[in-house]
N, C-alpha and C. Protein backbone atom coordinates (compact mmCIF):
# COMPACT_ATOMS: atom_id res chain seq x y z
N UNK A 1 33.46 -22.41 -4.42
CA UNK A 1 32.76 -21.18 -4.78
C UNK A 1 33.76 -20.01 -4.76
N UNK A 2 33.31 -18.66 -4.58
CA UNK A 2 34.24 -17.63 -4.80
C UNK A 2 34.53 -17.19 -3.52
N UNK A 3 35.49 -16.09 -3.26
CA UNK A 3 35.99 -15.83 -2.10
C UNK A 3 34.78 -14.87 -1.43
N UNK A 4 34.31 -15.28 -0.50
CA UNK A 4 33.67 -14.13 0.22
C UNK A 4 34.26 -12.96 1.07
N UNK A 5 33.81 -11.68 0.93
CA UNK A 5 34.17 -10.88 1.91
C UNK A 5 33.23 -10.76 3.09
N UNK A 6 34.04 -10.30 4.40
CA UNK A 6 33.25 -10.12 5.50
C UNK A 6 32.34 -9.23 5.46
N UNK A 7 31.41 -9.56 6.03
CA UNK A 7 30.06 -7.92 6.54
C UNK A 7 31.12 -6.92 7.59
N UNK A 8 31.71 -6.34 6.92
CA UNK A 8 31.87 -5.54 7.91
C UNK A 8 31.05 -4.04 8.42
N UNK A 9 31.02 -3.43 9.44
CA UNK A 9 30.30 -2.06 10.13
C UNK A 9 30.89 -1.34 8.96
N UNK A 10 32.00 -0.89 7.84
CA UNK A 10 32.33 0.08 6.73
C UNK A 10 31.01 -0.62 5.51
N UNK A 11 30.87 -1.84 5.08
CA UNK A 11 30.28 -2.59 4.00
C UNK A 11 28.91 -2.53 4.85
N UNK A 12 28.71 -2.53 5.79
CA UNK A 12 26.77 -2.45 6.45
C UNK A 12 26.59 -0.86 5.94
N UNK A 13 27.63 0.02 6.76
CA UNK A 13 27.15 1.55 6.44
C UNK A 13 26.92 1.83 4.93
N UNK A 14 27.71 1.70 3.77
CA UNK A 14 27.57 1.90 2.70
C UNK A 14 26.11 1.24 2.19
N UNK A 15 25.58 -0.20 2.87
CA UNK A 15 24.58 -0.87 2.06
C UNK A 15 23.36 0.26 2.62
N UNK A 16 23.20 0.45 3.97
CA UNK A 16 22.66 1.03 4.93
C UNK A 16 21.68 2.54 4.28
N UNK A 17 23.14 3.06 3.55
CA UNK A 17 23.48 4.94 3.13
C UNK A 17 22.52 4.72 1.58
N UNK A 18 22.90 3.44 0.99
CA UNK A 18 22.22 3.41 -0.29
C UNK A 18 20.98 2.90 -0.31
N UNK A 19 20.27 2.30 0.81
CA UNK A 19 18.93 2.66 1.28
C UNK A 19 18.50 3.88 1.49
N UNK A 20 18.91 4.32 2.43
CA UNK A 20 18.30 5.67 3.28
C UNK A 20 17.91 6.62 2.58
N UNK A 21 19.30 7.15 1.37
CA UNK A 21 19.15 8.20 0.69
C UNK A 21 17.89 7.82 -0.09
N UNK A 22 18.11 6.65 -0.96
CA UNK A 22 17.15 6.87 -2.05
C UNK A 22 15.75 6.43 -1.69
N UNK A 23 15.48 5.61 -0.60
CA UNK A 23 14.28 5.78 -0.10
C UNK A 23 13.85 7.33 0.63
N UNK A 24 14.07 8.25 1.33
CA UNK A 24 13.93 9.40 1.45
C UNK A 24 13.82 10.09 0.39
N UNK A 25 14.71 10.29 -0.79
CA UNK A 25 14.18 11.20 -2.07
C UNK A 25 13.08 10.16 -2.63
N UNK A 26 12.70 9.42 -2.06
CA UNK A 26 11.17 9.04 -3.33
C UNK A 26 9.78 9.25 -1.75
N UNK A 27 10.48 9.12 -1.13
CA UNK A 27 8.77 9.32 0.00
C UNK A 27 9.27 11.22 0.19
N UNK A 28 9.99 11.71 -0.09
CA UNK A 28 10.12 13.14 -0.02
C UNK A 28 9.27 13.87 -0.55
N UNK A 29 8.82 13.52 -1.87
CA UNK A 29 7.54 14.53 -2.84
C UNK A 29 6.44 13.86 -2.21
N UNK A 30 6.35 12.65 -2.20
CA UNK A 30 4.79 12.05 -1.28
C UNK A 30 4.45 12.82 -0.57
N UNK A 31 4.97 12.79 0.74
CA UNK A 31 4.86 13.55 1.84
C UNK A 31 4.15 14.97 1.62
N UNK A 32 5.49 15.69 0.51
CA UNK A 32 5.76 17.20 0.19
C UNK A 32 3.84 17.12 -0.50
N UNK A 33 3.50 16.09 -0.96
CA UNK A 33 1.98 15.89 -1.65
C UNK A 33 1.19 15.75 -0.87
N UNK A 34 1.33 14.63 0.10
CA UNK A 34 0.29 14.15 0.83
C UNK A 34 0.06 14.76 2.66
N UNK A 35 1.06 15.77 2.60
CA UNK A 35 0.64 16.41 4.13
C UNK A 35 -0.32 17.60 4.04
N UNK A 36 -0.29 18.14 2.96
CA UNK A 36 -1.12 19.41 2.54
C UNK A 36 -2.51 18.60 2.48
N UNK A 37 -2.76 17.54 1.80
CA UNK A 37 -4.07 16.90 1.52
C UNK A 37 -4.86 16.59 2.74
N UNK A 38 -3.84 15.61 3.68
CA UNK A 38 -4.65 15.53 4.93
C UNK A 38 -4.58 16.57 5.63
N UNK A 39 -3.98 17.68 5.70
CA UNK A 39 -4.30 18.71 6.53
C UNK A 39 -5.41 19.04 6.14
N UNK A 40 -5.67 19.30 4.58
CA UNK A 40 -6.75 20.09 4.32
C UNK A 40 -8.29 19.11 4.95
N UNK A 41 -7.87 17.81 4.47
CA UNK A 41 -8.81 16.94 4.97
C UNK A 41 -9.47 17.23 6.38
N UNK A 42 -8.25 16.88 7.09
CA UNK A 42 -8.73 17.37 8.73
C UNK A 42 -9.38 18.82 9.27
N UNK A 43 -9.14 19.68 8.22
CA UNK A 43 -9.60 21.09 8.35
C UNK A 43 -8.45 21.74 9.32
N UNK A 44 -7.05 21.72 8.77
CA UNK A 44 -6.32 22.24 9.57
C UNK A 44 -5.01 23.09 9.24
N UNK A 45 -5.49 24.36 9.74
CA UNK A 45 -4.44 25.10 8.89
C UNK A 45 -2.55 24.37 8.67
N UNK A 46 -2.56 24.93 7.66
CA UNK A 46 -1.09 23.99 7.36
C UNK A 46 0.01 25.18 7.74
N UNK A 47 1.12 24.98 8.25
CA UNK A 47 2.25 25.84 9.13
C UNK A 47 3.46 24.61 8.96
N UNK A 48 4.76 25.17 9.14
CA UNK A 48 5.70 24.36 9.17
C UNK A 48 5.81 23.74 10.79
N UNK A 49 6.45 22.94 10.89
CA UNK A 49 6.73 21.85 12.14
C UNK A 49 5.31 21.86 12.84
N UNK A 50 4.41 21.47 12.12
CA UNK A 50 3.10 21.37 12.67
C UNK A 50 2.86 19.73 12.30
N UNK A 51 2.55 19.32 13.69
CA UNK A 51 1.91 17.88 13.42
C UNK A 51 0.24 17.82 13.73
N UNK A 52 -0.45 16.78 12.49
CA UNK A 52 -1.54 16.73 12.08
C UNK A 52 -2.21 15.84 13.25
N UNK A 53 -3.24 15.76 13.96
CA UNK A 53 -3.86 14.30 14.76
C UNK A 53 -4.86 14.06 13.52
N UNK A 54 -4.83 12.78 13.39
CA UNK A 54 -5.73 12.43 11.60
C UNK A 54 -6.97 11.63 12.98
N UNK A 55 -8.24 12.56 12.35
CA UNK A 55 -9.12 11.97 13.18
C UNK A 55 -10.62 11.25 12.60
N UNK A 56 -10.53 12.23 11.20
CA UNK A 56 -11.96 12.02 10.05
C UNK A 56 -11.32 10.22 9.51
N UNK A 57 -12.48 9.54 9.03
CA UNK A 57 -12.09 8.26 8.93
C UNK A 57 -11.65 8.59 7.28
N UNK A 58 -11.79 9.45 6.72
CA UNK A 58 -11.03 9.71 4.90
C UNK A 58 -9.45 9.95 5.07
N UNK A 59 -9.06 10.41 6.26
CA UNK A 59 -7.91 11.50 7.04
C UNK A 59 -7.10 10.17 7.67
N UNK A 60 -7.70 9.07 7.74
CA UNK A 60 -6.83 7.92 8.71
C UNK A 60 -6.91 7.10 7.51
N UNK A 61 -7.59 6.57 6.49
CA UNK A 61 -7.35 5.74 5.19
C UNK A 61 -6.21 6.19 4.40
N UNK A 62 -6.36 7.91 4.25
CA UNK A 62 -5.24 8.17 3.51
C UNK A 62 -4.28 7.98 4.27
N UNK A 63 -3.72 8.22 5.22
CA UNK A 63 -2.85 8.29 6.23
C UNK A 63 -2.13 6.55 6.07
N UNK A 64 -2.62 5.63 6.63
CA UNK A 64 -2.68 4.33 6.34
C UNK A 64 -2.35 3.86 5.20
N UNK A 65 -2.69 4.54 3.45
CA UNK A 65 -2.26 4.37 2.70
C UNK A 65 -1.07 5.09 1.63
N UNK A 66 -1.05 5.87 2.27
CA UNK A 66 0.52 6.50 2.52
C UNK A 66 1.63 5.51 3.41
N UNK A 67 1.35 5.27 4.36
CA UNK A 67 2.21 4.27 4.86
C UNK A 67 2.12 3.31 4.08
N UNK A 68 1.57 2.61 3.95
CA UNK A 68 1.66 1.66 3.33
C UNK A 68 2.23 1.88 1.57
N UNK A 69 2.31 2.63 0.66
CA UNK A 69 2.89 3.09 0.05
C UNK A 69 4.78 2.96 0.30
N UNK A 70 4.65 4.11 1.33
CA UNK A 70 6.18 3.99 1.93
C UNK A 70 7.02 3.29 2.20
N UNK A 71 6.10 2.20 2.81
CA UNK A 71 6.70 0.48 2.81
C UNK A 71 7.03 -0.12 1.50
N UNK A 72 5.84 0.02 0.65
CA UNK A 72 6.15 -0.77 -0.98
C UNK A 72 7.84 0.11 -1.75
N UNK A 73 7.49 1.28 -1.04
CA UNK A 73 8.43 1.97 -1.68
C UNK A 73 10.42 1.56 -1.23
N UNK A 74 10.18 1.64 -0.09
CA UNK A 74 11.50 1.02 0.72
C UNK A 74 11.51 -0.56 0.22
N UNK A 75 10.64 -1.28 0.24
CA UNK A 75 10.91 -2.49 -0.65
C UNK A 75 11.05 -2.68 -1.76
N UNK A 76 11.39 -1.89 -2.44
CA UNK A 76 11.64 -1.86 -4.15
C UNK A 76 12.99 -1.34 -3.82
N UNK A 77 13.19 -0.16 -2.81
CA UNK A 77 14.36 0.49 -2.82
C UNK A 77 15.48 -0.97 -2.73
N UNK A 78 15.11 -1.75 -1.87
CA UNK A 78 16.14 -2.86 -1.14
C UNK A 78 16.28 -4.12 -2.39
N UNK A 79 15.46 -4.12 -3.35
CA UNK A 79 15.33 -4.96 -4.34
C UNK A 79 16.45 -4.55 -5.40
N UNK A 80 16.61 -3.02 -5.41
CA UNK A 80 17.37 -2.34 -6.06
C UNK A 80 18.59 -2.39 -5.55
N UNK A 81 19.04 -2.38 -4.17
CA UNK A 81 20.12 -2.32 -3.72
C UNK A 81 20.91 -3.82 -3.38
N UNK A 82 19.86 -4.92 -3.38
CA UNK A 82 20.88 -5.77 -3.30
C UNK A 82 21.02 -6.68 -4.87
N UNK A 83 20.57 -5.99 -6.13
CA UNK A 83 21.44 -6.04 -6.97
C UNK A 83 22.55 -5.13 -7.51
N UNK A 84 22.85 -3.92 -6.95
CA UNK A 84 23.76 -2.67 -7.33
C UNK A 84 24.78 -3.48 -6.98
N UNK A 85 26.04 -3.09 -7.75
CA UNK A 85 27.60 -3.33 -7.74
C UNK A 85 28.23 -1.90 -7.00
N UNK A 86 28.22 -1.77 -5.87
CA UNK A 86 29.08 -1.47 -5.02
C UNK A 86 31.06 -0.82 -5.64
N UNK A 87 31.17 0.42 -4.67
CA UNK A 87 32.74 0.45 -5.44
C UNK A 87 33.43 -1.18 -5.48
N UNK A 88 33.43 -1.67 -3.75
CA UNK A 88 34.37 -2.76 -3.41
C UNK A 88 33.76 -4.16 -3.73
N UNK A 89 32.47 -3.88 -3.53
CA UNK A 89 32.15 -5.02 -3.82
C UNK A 89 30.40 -5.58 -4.05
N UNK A 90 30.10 -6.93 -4.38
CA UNK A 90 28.67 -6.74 -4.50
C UNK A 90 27.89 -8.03 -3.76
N UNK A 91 26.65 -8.04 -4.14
CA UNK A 91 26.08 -8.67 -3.26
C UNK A 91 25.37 -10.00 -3.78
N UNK A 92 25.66 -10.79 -3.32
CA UNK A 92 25.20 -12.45 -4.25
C UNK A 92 23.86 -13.06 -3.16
N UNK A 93 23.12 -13.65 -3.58
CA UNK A 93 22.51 -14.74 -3.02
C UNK A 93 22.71 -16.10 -3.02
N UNK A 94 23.27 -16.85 -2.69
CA UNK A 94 23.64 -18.29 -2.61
C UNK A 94 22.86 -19.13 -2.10
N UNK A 95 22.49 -20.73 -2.29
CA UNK A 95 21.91 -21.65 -1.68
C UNK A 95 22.22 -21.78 -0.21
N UNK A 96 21.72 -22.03 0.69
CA UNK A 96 22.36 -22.89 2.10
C UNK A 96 23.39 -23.56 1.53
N UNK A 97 23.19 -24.41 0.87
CA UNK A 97 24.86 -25.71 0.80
C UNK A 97 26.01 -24.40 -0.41
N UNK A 98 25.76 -23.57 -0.63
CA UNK A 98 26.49 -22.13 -1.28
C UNK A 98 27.10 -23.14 -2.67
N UNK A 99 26.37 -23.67 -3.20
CA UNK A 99 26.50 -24.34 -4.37
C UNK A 99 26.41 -23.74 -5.52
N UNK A 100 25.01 -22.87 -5.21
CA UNK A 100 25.08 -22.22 -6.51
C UNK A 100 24.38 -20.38 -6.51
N UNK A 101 24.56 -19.57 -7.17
CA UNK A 101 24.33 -18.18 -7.26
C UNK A 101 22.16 -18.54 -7.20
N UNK A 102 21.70 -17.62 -6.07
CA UNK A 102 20.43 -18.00 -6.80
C UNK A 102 19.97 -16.37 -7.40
N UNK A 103 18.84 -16.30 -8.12
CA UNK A 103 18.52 -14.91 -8.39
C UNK A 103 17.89 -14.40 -7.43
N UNK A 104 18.02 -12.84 -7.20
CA UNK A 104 17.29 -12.06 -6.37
C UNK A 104 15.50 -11.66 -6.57
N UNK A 105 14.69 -12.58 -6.42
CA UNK A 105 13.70 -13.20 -6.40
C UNK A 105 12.80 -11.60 -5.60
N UNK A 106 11.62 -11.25 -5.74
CA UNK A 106 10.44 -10.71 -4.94
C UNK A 106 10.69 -11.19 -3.33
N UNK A 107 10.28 -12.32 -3.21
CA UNK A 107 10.21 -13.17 -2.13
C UNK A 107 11.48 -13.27 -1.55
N UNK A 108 12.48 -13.73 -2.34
CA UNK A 108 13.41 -13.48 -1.30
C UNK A 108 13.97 -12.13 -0.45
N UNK A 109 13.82 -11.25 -1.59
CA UNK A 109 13.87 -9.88 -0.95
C UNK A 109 13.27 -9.25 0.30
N UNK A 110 11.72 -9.80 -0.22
CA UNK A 110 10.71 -9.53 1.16
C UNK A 110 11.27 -9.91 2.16
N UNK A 111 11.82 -11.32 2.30
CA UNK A 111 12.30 -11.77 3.43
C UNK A 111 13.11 -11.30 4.06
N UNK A 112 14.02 -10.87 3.28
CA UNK A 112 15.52 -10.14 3.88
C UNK A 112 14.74 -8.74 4.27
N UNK A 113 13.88 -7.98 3.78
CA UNK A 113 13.67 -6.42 4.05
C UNK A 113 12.90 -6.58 5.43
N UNK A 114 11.98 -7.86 5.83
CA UNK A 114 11.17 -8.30 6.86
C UNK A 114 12.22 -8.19 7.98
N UNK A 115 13.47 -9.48 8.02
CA UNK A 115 14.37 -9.32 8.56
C UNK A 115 14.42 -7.87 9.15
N UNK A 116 15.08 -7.43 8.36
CA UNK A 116 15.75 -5.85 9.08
C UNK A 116 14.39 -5.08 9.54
N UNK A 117 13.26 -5.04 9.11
CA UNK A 117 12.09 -4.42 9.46
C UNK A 117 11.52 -4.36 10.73
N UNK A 118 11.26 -6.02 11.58
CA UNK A 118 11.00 -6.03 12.60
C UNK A 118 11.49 -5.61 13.25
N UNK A 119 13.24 -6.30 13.05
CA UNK A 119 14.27 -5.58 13.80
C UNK A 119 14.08 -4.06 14.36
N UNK A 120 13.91 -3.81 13.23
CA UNK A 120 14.38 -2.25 13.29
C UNK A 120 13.34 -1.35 14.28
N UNK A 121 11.97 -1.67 14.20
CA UNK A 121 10.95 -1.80 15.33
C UNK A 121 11.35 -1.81 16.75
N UNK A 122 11.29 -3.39 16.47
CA UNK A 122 11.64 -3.76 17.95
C UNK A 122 12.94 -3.11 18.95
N UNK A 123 13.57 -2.92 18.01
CA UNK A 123 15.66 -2.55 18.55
C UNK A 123 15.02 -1.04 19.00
N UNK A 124 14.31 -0.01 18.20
CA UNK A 124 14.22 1.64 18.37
C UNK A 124 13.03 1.53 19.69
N UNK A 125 12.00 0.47 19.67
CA UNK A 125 11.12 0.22 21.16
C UNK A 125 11.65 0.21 21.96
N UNK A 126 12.38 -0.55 22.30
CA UNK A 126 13.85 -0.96 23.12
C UNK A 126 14.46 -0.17 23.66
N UNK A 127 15.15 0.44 22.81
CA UNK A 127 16.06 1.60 22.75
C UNK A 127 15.52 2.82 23.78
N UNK A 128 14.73 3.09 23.10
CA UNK A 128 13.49 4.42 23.46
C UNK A 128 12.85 4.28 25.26
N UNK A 129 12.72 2.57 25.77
CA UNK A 129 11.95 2.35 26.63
C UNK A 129 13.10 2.31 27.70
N UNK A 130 14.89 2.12 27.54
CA UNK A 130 15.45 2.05 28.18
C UNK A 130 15.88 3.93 28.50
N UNK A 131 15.45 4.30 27.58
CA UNK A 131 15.83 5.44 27.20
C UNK A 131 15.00 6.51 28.59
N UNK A 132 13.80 6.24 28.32
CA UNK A 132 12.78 6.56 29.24
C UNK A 132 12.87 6.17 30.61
N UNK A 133 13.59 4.90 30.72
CA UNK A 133 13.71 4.88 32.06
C UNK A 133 14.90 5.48 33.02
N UNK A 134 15.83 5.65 32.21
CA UNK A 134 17.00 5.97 32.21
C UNK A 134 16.60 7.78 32.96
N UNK A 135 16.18 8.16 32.03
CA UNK A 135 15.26 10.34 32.67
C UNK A 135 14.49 9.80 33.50
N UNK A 136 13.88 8.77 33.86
CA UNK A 136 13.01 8.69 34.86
C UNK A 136 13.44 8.63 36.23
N UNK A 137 14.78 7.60 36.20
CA UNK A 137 16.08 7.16 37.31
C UNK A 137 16.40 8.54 37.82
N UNK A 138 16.73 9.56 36.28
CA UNK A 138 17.72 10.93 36.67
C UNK A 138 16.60 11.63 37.61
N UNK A 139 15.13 11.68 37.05
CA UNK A 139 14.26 12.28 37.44
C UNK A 139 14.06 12.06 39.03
N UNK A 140 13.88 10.83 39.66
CA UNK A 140 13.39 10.56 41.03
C UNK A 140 14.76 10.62 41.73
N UNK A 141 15.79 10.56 41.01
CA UNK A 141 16.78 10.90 42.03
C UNK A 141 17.58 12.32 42.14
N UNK A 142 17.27 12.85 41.58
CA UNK A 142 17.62 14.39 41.12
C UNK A 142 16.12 15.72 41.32
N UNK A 143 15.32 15.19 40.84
CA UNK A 143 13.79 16.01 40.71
C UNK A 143 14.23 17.02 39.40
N UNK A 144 15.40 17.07 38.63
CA UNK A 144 15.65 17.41 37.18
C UNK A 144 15.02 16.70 36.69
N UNK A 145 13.97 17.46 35.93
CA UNK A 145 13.12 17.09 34.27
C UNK A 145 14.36 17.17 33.28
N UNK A 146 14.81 16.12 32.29
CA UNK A 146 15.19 16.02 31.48
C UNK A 146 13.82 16.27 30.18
N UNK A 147 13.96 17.83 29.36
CA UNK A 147 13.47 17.62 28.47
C UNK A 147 13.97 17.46 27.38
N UNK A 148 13.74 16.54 25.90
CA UNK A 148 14.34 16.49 24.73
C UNK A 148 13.63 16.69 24.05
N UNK A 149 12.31 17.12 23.70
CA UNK A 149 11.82 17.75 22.83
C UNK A 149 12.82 18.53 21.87
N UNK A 150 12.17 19.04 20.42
CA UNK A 150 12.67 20.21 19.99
C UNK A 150 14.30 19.54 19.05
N UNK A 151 15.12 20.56 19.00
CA UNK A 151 15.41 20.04 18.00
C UNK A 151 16.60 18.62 18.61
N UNK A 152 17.00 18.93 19.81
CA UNK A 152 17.95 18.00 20.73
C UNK A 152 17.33 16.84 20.47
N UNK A 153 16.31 16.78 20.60
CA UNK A 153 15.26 15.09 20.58
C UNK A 153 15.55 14.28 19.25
N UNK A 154 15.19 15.85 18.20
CA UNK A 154 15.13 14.99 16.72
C UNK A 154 16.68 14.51 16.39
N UNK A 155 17.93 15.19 17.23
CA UNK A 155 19.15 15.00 16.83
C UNK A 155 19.51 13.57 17.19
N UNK A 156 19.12 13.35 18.57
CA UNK A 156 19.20 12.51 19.23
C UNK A 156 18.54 11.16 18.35
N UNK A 157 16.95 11.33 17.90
CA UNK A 157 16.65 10.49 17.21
C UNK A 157 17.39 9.86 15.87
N UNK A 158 17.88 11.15 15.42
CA UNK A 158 18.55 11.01 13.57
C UNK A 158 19.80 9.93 14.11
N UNK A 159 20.39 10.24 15.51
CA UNK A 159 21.52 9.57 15.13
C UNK A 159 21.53 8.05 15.70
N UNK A 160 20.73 7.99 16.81
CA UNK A 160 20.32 6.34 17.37
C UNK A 160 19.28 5.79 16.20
N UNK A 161 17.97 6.39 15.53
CA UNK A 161 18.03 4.87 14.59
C UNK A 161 18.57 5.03 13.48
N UNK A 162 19.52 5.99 13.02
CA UNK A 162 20.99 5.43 12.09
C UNK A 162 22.25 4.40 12.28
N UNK A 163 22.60 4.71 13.60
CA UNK A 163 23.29 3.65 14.49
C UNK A 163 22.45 2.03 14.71
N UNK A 164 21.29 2.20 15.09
CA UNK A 164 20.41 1.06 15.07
C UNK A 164 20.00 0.50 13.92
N UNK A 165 20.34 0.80 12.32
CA UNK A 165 19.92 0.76 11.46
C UNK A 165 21.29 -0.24 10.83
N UNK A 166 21.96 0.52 10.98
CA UNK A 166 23.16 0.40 10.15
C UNK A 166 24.13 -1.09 11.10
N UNK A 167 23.15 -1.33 12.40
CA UNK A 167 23.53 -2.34 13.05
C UNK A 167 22.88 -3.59 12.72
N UNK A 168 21.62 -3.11 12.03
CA UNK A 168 20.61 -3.94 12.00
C UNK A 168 20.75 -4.54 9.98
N UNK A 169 21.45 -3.82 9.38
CA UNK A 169 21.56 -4.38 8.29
C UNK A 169 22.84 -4.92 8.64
N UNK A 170 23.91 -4.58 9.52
CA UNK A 170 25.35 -6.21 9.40
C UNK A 170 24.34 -7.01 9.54
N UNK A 171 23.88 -7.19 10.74
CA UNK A 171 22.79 -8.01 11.27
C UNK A 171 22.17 -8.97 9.91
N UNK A 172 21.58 -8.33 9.68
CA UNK A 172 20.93 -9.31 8.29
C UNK A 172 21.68 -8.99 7.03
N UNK A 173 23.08 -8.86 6.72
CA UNK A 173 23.82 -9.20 5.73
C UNK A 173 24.91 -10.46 5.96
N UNK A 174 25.02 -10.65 7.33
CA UNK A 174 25.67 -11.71 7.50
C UNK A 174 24.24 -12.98 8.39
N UNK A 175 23.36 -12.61 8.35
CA UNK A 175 22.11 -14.16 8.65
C UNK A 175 22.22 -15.35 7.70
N UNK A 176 21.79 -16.14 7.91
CA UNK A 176 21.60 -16.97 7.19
C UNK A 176 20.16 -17.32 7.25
N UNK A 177 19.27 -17.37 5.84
CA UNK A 177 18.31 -17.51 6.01
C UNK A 177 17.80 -18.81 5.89
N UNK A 178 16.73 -19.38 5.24
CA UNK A 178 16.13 -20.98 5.56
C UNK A 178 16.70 -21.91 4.24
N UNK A 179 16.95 -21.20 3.16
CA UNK A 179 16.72 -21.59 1.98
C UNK A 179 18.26 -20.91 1.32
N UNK A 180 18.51 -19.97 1.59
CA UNK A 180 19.71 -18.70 1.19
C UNK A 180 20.45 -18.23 1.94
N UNK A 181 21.35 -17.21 1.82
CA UNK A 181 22.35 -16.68 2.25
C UNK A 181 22.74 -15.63 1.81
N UNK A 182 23.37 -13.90 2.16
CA UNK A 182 23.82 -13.39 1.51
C UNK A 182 24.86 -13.29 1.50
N UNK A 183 26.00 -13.25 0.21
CA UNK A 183 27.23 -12.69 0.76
C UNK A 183 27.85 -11.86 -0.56
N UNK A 184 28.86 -11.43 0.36
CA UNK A 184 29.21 -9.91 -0.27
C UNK A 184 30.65 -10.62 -1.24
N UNK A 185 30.28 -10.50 -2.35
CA UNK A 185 31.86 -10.66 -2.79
C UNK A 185 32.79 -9.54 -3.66
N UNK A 186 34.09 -9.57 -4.18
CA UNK A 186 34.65 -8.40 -4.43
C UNK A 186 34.03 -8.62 -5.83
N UNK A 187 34.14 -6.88 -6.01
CA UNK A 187 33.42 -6.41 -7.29
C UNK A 187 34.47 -6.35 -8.17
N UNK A 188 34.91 -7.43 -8.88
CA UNK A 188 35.68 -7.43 -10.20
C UNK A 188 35.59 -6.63 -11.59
């Protein structure tokens, strides 16, 4: 077969960056659409850095189907990205026995976006719960409240599940799945 290149942490960040962005500019106007609606739904004046509690059962369907939207949407994004040709290089699907190129299939995609999905869940739960215990330790042994609210919190957040993200696609660019495989080869 052809020469493979490694997954490396430079080739995860780039696959990672060409998610992120273009899933964010397409749930960007949603949002910019659909936060005014359920506010109005909920009967609640709309203000910037204001979060909504969705409590009317019209106010939690839409809500629900907005997410769910967002999801279809990030899965098209990843359908898109693991056929793009890359500066260095691009991205193949191969058999288990790497015999032959297979096509980038619905289904197989799902699988791979599932992959990184749970992950990505589970790793920021994780993260967050060690996180918590960690101010809790400082807390009973100090009686300092660590607060992170505000904008320290959101900084803090932007950059652990980017780090957790971008760990979590090496992660599933070098797996091997039941049936397939991905690998990265140079872009000729």
């Amino acid at each position: 077969m052809e020469n493979y290149l490694p997954v490396t942490w430079k080739r995860a960040l780039i696959f990672w960056w060409a998610v992120t962005w273009r899933t964010l500019l397409l749930i960007a106007p949603l949002l910019a659409i659909a936060i005014p609606i359920i506010a109005i739904v909920e009967g609640v004046p709309l203000h910037l850095g204001m979060h909504i509690n969705v409590v009317t059962p019209f106010g939690k369907i839409l809500l629900f189907l907005i997410l769910i939207i967002i999801l279809l949407l990030h899965l098209w994004v990843y359908k898109i990205i693991l056929a793009k040709k890359f500066r260095e290089f691009k991205i193949v699907l191969v058999s288990s026995d790497q015999l032959e190129i297979l096509p980038c299939t619905w289904k197989r995609v799902l699988r791979i976006w599932w992959a990184g999905f749970w992950r990505f869940i589970l790793y920021n739960i994780l993260f967050y719960i060690v996180i918590m215990l960690i101010f809790l330790l400082i807390w009973v042994i100090t009686k300092v409240q660590i607060n992170i609210q505000g904008f320290l919190g959101e900084v803090l957040n932007m950059v652990t599940t980017s780090l957790i993200g971008v760990w979590i696609i090496k992660t599933i660019l070098g797996k091997k799945y039941s049936k397939f495989m991905i690998k990265l080869v140079p872009n000729i």
